[in-house]
C-alpha atoms as a PDB file:
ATOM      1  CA  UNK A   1     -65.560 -29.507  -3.427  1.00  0.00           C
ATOM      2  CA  UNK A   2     -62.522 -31.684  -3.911  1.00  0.00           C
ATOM      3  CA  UNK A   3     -63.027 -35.200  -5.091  1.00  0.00           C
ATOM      4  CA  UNK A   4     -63.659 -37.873  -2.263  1.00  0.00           C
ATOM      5  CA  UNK A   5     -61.034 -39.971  -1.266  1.00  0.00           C
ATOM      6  CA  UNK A   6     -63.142 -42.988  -2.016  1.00  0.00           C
ATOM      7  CA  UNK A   7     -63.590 -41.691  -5.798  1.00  0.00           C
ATOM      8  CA  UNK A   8     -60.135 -41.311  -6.063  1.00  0.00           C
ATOM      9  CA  UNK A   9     -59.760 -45.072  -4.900  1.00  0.00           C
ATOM     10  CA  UNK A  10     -61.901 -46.213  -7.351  1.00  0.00           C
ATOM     11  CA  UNK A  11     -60.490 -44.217 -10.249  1.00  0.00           C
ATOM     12  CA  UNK A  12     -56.755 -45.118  -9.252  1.00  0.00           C
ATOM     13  CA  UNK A  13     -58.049 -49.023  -9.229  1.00  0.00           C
ATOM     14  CA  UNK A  14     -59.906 -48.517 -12.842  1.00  0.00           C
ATOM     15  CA  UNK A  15     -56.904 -46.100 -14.664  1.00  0.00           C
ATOM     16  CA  UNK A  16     -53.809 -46.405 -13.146  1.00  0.00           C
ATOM     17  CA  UNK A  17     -52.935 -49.464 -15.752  1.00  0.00           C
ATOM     18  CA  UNK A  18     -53.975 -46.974 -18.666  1.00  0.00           C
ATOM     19  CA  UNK A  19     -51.857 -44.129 -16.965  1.00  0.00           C
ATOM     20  CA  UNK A  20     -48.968 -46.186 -16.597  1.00  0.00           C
ATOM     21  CA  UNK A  21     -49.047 -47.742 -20.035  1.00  0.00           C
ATOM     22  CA  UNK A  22     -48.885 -44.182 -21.389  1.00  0.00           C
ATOM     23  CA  UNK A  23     -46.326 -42.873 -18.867  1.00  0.00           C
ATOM     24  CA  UNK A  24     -44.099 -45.955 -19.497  1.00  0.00           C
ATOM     25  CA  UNK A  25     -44.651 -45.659 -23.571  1.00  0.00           C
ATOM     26  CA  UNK A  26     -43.530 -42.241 -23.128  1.00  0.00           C
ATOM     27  CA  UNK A  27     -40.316 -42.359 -21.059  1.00  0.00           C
ATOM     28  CA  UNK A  28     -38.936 -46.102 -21.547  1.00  0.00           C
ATOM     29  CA  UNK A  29     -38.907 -46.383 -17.878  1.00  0.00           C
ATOM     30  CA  UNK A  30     -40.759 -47.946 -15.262  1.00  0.00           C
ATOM     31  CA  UNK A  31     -39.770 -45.916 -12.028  1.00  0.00           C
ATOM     32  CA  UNK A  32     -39.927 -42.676 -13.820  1.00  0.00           C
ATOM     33  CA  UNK A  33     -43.308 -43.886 -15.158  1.00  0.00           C
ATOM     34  CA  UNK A  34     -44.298 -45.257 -11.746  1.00  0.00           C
ATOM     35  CA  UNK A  35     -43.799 -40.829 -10.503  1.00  0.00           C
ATOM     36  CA  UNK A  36     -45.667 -39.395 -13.270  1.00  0.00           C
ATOM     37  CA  UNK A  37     -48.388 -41.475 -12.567  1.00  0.00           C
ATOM     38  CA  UNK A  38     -48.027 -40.659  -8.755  1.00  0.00           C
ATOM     39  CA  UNK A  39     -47.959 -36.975  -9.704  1.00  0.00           C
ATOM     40  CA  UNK A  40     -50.525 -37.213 -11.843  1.00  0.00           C
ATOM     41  CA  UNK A  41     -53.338 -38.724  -9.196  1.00  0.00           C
ATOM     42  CA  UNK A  42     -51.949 -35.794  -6.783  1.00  0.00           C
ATOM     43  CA  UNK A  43     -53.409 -33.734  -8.902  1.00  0.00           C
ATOM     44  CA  UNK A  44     -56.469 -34.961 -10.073  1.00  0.00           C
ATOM     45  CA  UNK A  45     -57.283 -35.345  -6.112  1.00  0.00           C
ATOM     46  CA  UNK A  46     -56.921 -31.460  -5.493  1.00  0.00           C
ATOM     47  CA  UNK A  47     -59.530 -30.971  -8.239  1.00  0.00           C
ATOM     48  CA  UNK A  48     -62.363 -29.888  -7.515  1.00  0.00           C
ATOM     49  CA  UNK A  49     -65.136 -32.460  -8.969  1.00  0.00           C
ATOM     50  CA  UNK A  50     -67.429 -30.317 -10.550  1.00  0.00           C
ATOM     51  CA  UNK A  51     -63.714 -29.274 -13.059  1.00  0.00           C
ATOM     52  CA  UNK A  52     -63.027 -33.024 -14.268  1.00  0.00           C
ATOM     53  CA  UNK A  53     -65.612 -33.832 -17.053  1.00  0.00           C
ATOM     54  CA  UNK A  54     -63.305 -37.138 -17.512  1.00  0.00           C
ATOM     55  CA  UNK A  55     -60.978 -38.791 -15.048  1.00  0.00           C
ATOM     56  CA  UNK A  56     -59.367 -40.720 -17.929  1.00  0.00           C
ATOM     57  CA  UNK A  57     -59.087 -37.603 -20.016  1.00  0.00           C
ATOM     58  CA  UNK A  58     -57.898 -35.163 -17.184  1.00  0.00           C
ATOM     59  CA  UNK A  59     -55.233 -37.891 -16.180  1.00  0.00           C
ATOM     60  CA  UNK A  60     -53.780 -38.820 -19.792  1.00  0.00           C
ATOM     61  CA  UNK A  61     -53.681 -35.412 -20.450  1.00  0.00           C
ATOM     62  CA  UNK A  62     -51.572 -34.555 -17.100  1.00  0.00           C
ATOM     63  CA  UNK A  63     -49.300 -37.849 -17.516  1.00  0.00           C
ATOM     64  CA  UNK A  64     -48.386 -37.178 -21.329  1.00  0.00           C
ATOM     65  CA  UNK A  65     -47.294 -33.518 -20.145  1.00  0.00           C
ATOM     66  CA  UNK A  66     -45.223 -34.721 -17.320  1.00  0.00           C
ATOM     67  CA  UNK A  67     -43.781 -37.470 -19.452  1.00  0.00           C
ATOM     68  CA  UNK A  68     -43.307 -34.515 -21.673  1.00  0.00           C
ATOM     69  CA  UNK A  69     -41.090 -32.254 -19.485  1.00  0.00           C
ATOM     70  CA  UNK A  70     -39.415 -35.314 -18.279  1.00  0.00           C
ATOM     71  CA  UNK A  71     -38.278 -36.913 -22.012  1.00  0.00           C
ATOM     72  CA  UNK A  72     -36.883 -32.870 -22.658  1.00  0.00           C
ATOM     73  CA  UNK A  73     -34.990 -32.957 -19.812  1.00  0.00           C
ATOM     74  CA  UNK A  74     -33.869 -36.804 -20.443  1.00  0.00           C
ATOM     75  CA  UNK A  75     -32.650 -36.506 -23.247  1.00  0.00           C
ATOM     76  CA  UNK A  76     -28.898 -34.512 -22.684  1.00  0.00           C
ATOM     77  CA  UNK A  77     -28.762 -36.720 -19.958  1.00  0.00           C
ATOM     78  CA  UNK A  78     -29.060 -39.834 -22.624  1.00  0.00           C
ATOM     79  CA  UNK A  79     -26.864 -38.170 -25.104  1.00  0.00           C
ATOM     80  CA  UNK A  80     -24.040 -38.429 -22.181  1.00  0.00           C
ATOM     81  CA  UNK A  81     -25.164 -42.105 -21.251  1.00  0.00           C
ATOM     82  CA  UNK A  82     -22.102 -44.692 -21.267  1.00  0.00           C
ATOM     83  CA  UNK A  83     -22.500 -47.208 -23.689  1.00  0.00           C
ATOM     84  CA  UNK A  84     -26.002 -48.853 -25.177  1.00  0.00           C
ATOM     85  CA  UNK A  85     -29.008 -47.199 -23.577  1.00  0.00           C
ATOM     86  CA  UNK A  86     -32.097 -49.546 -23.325  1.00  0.00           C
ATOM     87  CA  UNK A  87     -34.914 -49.697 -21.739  1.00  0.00           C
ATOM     88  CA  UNK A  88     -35.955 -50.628 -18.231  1.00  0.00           C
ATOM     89  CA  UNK A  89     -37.416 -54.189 -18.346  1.00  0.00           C
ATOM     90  CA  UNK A  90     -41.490 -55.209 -18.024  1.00  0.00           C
ATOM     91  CA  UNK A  91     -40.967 -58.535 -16.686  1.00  0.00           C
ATOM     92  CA  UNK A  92     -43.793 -60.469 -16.483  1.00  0.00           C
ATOM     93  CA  UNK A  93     -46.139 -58.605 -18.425  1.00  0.00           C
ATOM     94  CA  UNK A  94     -48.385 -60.582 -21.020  1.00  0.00           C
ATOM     95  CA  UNK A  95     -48.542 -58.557 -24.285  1.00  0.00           C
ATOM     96  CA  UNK A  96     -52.277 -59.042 -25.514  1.00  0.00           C
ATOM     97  CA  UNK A  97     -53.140 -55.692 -27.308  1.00  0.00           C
ATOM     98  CA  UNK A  98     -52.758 -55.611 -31.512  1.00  0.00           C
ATOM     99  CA  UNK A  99     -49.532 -54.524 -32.836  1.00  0.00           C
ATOM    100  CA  UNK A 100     -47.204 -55.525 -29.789  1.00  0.00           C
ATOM    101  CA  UNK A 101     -46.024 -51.916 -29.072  1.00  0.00           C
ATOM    102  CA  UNK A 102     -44.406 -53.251 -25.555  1.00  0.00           C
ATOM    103  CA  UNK A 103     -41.456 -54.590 -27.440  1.00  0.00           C
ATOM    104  CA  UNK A 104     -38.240 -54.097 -26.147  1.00  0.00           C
ATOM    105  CA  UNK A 105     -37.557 -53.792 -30.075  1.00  0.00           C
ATOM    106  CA  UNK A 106     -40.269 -50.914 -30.559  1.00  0.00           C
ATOM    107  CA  UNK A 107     -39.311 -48.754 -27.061  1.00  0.00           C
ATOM    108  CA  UNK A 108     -35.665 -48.713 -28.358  1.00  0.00           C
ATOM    109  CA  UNK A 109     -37.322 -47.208 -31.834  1.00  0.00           C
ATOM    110  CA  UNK A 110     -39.523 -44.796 -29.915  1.00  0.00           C
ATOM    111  CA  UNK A 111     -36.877 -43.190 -28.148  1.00  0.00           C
ATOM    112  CA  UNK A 112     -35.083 -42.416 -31.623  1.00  0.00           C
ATOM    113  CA  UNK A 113     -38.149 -39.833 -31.889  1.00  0.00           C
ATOM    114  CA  UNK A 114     -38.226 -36.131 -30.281  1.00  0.00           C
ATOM    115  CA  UNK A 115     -40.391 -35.500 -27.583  1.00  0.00           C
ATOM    116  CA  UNK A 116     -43.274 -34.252 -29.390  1.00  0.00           C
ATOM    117  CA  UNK A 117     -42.763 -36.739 -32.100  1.00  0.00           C
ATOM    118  CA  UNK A 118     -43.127 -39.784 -30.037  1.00  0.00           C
ATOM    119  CA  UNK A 119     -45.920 -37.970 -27.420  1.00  0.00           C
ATOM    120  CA  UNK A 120     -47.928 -37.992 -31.019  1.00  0.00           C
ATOM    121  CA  UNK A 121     -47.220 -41.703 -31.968  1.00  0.00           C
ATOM    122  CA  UNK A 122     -47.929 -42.856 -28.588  1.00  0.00           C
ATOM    123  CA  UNK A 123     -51.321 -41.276 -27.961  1.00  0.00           C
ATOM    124  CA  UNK A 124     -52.559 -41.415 -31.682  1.00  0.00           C
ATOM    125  CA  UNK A 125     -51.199 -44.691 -32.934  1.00  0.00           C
ATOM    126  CA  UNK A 126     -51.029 -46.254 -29.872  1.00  0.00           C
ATOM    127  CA  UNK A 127     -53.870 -45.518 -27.892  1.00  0.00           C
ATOM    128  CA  UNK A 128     -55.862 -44.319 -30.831  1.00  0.00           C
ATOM    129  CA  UNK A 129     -56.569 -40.877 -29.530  1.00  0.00           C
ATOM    130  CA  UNK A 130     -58.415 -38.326 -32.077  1.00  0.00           C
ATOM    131  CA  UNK A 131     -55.926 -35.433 -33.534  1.00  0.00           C
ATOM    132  CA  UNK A 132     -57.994 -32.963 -31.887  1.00  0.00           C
ATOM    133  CA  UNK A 133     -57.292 -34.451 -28.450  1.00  0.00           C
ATOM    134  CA  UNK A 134     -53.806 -34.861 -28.810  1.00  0.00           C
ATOM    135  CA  UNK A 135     -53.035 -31.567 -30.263  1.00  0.00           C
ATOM    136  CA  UNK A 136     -54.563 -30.118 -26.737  1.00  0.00           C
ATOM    137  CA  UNK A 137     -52.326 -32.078 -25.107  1.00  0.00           C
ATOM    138  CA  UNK A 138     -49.144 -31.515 -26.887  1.00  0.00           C
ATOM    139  CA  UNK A 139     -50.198 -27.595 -27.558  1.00  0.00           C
ATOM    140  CA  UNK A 140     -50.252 -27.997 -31.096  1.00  0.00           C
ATOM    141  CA  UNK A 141     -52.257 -27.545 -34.088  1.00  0.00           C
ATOM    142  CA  UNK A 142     -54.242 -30.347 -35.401  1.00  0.00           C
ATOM    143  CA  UNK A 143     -52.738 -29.514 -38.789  1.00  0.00           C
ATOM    144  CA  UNK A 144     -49.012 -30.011 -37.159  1.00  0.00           C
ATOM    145  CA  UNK A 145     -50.052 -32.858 -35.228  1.00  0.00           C
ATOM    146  CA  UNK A 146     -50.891 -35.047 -38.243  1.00  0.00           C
ATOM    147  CA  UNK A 147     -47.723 -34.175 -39.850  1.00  0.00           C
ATOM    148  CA  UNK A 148     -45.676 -34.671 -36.729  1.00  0.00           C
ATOM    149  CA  UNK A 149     -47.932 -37.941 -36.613  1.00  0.00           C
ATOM    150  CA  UNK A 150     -46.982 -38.997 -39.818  1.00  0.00           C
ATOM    151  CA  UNK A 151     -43.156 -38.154 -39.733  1.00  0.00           C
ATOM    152  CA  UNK A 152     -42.927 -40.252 -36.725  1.00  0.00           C
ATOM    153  CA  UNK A 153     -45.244 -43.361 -38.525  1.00  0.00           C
ATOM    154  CA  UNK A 154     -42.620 -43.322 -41.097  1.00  0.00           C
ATOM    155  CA  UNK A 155     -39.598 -43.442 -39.194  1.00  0.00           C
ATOM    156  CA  UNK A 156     -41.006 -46.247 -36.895  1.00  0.00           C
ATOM    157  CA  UNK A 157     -42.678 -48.325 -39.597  1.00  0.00           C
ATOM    158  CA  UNK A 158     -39.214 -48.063 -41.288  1.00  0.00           C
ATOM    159  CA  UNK A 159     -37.151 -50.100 -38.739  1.00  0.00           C
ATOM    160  CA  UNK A 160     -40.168 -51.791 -37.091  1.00  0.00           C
ATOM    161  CA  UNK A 161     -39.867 -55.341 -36.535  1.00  0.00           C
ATOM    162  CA  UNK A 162     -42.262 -58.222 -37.974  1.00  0.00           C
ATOM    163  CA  UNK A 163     -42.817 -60.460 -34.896  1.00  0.00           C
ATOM    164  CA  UNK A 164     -44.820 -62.909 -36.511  1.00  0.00           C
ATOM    165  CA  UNK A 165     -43.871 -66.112 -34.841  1.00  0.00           C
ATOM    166  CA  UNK A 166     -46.887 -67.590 -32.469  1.00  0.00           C
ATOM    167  CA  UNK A 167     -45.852 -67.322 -28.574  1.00  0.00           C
ATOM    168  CA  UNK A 168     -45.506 -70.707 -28.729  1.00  0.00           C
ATOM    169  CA  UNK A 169     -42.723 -70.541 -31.083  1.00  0.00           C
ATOM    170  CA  UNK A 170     -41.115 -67.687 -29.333  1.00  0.00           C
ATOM    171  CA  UNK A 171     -40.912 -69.499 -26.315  1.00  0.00           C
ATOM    172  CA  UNK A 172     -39.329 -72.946 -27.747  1.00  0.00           C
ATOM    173  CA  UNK A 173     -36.789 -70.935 -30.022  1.00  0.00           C
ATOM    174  CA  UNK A 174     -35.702 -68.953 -26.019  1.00  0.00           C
ATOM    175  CA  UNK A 175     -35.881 -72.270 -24.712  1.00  0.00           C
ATOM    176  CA  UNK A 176     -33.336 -73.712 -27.095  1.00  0.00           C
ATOM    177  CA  UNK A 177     -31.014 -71.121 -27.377  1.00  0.00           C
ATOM    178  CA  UNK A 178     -30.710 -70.933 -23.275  1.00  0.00           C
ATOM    179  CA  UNK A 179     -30.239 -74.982 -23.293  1.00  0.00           C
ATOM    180  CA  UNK A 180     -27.362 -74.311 -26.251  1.00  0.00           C
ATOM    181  CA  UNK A 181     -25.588 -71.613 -24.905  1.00  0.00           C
ATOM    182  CA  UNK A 182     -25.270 -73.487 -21.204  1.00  0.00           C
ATOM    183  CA  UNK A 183     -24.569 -76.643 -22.440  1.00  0.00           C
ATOM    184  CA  UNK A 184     -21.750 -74.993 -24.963  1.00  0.00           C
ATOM    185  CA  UNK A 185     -23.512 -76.443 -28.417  1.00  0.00           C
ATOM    186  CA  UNK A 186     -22.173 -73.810 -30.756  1.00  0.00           C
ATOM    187  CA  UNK A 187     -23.281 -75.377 -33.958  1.00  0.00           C
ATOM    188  CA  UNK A 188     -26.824 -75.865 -32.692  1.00  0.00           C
ATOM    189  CA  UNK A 189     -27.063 -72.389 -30.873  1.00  0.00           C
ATOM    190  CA  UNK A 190     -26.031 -70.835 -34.169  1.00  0.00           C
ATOM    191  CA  UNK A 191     -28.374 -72.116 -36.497  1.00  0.00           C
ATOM    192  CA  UNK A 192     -31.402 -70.395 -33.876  1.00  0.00           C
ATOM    193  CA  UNK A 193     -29.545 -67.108 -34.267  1.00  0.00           C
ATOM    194  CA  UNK A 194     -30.266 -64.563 -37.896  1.00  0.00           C
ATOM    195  CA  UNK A 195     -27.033 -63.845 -39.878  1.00  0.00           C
ATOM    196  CA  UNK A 196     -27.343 -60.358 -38.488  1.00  0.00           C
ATOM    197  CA  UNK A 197     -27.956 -60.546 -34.939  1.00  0.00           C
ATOM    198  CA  UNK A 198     -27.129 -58.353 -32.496  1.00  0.00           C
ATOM    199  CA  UNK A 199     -26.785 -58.565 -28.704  1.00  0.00           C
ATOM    200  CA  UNK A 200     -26.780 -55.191 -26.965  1.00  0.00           C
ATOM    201  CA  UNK A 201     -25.524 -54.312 -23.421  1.00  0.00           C
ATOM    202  CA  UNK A 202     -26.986 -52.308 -21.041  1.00  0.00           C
ATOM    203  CA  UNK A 203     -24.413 -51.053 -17.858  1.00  0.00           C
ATOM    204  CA  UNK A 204     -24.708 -47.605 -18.002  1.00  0.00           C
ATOM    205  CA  UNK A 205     -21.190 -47.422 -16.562  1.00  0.00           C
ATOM    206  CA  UNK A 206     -22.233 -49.074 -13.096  1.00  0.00           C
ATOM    207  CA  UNK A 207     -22.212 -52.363 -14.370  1.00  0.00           C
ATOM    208  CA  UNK A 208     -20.021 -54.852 -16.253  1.00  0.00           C
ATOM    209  CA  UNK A 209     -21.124 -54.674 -20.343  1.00  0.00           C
ATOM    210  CA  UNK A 210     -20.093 -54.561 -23.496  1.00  0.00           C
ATOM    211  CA  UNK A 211     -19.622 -50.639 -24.853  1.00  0.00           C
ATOM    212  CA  UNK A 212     -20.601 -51.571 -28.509  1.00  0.00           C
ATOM    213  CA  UNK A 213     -22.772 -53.854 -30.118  1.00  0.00           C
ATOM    214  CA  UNK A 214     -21.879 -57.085 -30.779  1.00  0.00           C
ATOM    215  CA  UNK A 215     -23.033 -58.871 -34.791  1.00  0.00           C
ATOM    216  CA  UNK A 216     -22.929 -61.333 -36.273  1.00  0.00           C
ATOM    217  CA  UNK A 217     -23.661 -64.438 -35.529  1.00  0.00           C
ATOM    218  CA  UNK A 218     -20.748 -66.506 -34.950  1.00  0.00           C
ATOM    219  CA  UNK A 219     -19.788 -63.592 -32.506  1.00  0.00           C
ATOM    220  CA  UNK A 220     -22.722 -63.548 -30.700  1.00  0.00           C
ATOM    221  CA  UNK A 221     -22.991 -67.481 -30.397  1.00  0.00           C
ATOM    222  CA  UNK A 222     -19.685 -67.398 -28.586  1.00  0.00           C
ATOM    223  CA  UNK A 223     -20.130 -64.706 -26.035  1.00  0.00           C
ATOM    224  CA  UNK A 224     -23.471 -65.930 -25.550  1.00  0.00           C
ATOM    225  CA  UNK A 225     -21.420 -69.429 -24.386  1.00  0.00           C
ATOM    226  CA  UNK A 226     -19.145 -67.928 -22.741  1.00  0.00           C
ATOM    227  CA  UNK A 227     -21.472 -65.563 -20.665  1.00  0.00           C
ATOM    228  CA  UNK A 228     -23.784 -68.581 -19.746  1.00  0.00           C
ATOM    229  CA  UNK A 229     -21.222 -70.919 -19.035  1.00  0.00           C
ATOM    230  CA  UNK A 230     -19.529 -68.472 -16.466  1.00  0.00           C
ATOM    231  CA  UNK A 231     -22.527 -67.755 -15.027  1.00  0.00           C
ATOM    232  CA  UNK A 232     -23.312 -71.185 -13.952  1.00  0.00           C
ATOM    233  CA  UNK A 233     -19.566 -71.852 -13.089  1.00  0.00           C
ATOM    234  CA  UNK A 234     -20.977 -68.920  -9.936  1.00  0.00           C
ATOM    235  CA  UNK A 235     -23.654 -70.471  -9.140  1.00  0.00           C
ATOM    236  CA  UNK A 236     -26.106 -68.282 -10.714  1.00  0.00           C
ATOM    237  CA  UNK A 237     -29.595 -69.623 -11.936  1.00  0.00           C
ATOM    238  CA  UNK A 238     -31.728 -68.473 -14.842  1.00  0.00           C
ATOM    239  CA  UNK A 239     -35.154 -67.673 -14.855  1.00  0.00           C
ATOM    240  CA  UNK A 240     -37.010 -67.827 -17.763  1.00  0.00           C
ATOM    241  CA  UNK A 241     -40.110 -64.940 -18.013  1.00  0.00           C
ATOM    242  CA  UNK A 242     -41.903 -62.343 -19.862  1.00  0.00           C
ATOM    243  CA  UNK A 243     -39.823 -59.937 -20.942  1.00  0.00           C
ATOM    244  CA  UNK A 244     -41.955 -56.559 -22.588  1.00  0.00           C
ATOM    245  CA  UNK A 245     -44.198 -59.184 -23.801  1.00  0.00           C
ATOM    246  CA  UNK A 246     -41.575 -61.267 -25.233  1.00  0.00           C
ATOM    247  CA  UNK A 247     -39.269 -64.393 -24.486  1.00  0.00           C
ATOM    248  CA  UNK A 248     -36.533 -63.670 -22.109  1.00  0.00           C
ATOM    249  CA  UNK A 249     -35.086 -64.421 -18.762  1.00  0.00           C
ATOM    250  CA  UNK A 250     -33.779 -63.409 -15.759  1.00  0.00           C
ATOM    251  CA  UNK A 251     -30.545 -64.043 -14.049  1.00  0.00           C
ATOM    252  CA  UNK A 252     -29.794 -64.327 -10.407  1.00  0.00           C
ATOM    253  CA  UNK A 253     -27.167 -65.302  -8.043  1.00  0.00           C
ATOM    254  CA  UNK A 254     -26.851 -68.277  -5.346  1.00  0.00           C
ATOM    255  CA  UNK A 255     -28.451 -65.393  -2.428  1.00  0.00           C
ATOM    256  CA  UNK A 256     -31.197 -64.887  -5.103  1.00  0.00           C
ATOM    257  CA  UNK A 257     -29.965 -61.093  -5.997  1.00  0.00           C
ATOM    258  CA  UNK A 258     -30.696 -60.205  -9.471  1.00  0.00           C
ATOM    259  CA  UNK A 259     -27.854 -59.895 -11.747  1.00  0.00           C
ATOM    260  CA  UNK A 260     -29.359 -58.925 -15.403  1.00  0.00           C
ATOM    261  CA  UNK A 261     -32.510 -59.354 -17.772  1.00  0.00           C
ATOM    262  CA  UNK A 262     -32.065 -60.211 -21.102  1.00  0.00           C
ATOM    263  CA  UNK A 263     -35.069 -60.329 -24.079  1.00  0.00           C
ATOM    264  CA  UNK A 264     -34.921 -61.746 -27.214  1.00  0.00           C
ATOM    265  CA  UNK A 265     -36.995 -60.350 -30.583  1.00  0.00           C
ATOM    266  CA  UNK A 266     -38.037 -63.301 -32.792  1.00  0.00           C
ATOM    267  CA  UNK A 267     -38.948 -62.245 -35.988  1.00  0.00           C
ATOM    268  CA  UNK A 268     -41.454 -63.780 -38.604  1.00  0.00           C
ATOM    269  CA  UNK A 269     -38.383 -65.904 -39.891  1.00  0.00           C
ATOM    270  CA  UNK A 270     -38.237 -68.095 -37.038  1.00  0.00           C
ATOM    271  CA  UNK A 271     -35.006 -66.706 -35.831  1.00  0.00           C
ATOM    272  CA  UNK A 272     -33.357 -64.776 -33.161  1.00  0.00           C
ATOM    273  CA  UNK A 273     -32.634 -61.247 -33.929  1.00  0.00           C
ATOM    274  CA  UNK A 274     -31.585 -59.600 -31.409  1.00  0.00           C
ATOM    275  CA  UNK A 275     -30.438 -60.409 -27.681  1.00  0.00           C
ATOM    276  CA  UNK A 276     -30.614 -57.608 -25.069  1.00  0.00           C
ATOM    277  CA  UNK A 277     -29.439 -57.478 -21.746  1.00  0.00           C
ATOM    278  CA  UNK A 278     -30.235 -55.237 -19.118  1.00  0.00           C
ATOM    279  CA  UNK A 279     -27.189 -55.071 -16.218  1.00  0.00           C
ATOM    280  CA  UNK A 280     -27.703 -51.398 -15.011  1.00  0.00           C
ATOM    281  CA  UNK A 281     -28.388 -51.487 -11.519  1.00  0.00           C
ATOM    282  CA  UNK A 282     -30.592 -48.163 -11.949  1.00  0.00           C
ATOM    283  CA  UNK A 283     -32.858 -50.341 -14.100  1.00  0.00           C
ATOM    284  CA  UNK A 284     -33.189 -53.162 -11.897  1.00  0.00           C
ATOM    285  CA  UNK A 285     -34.314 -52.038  -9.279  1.00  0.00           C
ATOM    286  CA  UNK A 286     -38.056 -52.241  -9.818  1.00  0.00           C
ATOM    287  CA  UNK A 287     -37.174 -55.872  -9.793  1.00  0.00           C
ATOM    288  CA  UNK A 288     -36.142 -56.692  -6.164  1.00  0.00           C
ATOM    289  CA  UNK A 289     -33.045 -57.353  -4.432  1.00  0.00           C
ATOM    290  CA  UNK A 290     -30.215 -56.944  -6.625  1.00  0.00           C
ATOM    291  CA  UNK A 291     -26.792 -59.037  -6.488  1.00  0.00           C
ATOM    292  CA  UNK A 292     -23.113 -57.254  -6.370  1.00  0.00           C
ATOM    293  CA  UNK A 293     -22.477 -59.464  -8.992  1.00  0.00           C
ATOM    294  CA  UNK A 294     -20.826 -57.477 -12.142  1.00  0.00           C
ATOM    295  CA  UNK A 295     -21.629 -54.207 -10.792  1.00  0.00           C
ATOM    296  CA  UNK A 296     -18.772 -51.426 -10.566  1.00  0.00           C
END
């Protein structure tokens, strides 16, 4: 006997946050996130009842191997990708869980891992799964599992950022640094920004963007000037939001289309970082309506 339809209501309602948190951990984006989890309640709704001990199980299980197949498959594709490759924007989303593994900042650092690697990380460290159940998942042993665990801990603890500032702070240091770069107050938009910054691009080659990072932060400080002040010389507006859990905002035209997202990581210093903004179209889309503006 298959599961009920009415089961599978109330399991999608209770999991599919926990699904997609794994799925989206995983692959670094949301629509490719959005059809593993799809896939993976197919699935689970062909079972036959008495065969699922745990819907949560059965479903993380199914979702990490998808994600799995996918990330193998993804990443030639990324080694090919024009210019900075980031990930597709959570706008919105509240970050409330210890560690604040939503980051823009951390996503970037997971997808420096192999497949396996960061499949390990996200289900052990992440979503504090036992060795035992992760090494059924990734068909490993336990043994390997804690060393591929451990490899990966390293790297990411490495080159992990402290974001220690409150939200609070997060949020006035965004809103000063939007209010200096429109109004064209370089020396005050400067001292907000580290000595290293770094403002990454994101067009994929179907949008306007810079091909290489730009640092430093006089650099930075002037194209950030220059990109807001154009922007309002067009009539577009800026949004300020959630972006992964962190300060950012969003930018639209006059007909409301949706241009780019950018985020900003604010470490425990009290300064900006790093500035990232998302112009791919591809990455957009889960967004809404999205303008012509900068696109190729």
């Amino acid at each position: 006997m298959k599961i009920s339809t009415d089961t599978i209501d109330t399991v999608y309602r209770a999991l599919r946050p926990h699904a997609f948190a794994v799925a989206y951990r995983m692959l670094g984006s949301v629509s490719e996130a959005e059809d593993v989890v799809q896939d993976a309640f197919v699935r689970l709704a062909r079972m036959p009842e008495t065969e699922v001990a745990s819907s949560k199980a059965f479903l993380t299980t199914v979702v990490s191997r998808l994600a799995l197949d996918q990330l193998r498959s993804a990443r030639a594709r990324r080694e090919t990708y024009v210019g900075t490759w980031l990930p597709e924007p959570l706008v919105g989303v509240a970050v409330t869980e210890p560690g604040d593994t939503l980051s823009m900042a951390v996503m970037v650092l997971l997808e420096s891992l192999s497949p396996v690697e960061r499949a390990v990380f996200v289900l052990h460290d992440i979503f504090e799964m036992d060795y035992a159940e992760v090494a059924a998942i990734v068909e490993k042993t336990e043994d390997n599992c804690r060393q591929i665990g451990a490899r990966a801990r390293q790297h990411v603890d490495a080159k992990r950022p402290r974001f220690e500032a409150s939200t609070e702070r997060r949020q006035l240091l965004a809103q000063r640094l939007f209010e200096a770069a429109s109004s064209g107050d370089l020396t005050s938009l400067t001292a907000l920004l580290a000595a290293d910054v770094a403002f990454h691009g994101d067009g994929g080659g179907k949008a306007t963007a810079f091909p290489k990072p730009i640092l430093g932060r006089d650099h930075v400080a002037r194209v950030l000037i220059a990109l807001l002040q154009k922007a309002q010389q067009h009539g577009v507006t800026l949004e300020r939001t959630a972006v992964n859990g962190h300060p950012g905002a969003i930018f639209r035209d006059a007909q409301g289309g949706l241009i780019n997202v950018f985020s900003l990581d604010v470490h425990s210093d009290g300064q900006i970082h790093t500035v990232r903004s998302v112009v791919n179209p591809d990455k957009l889309a889960h967004l809404g309506p999205l303008s012509p503006m900068g696109r190729r």
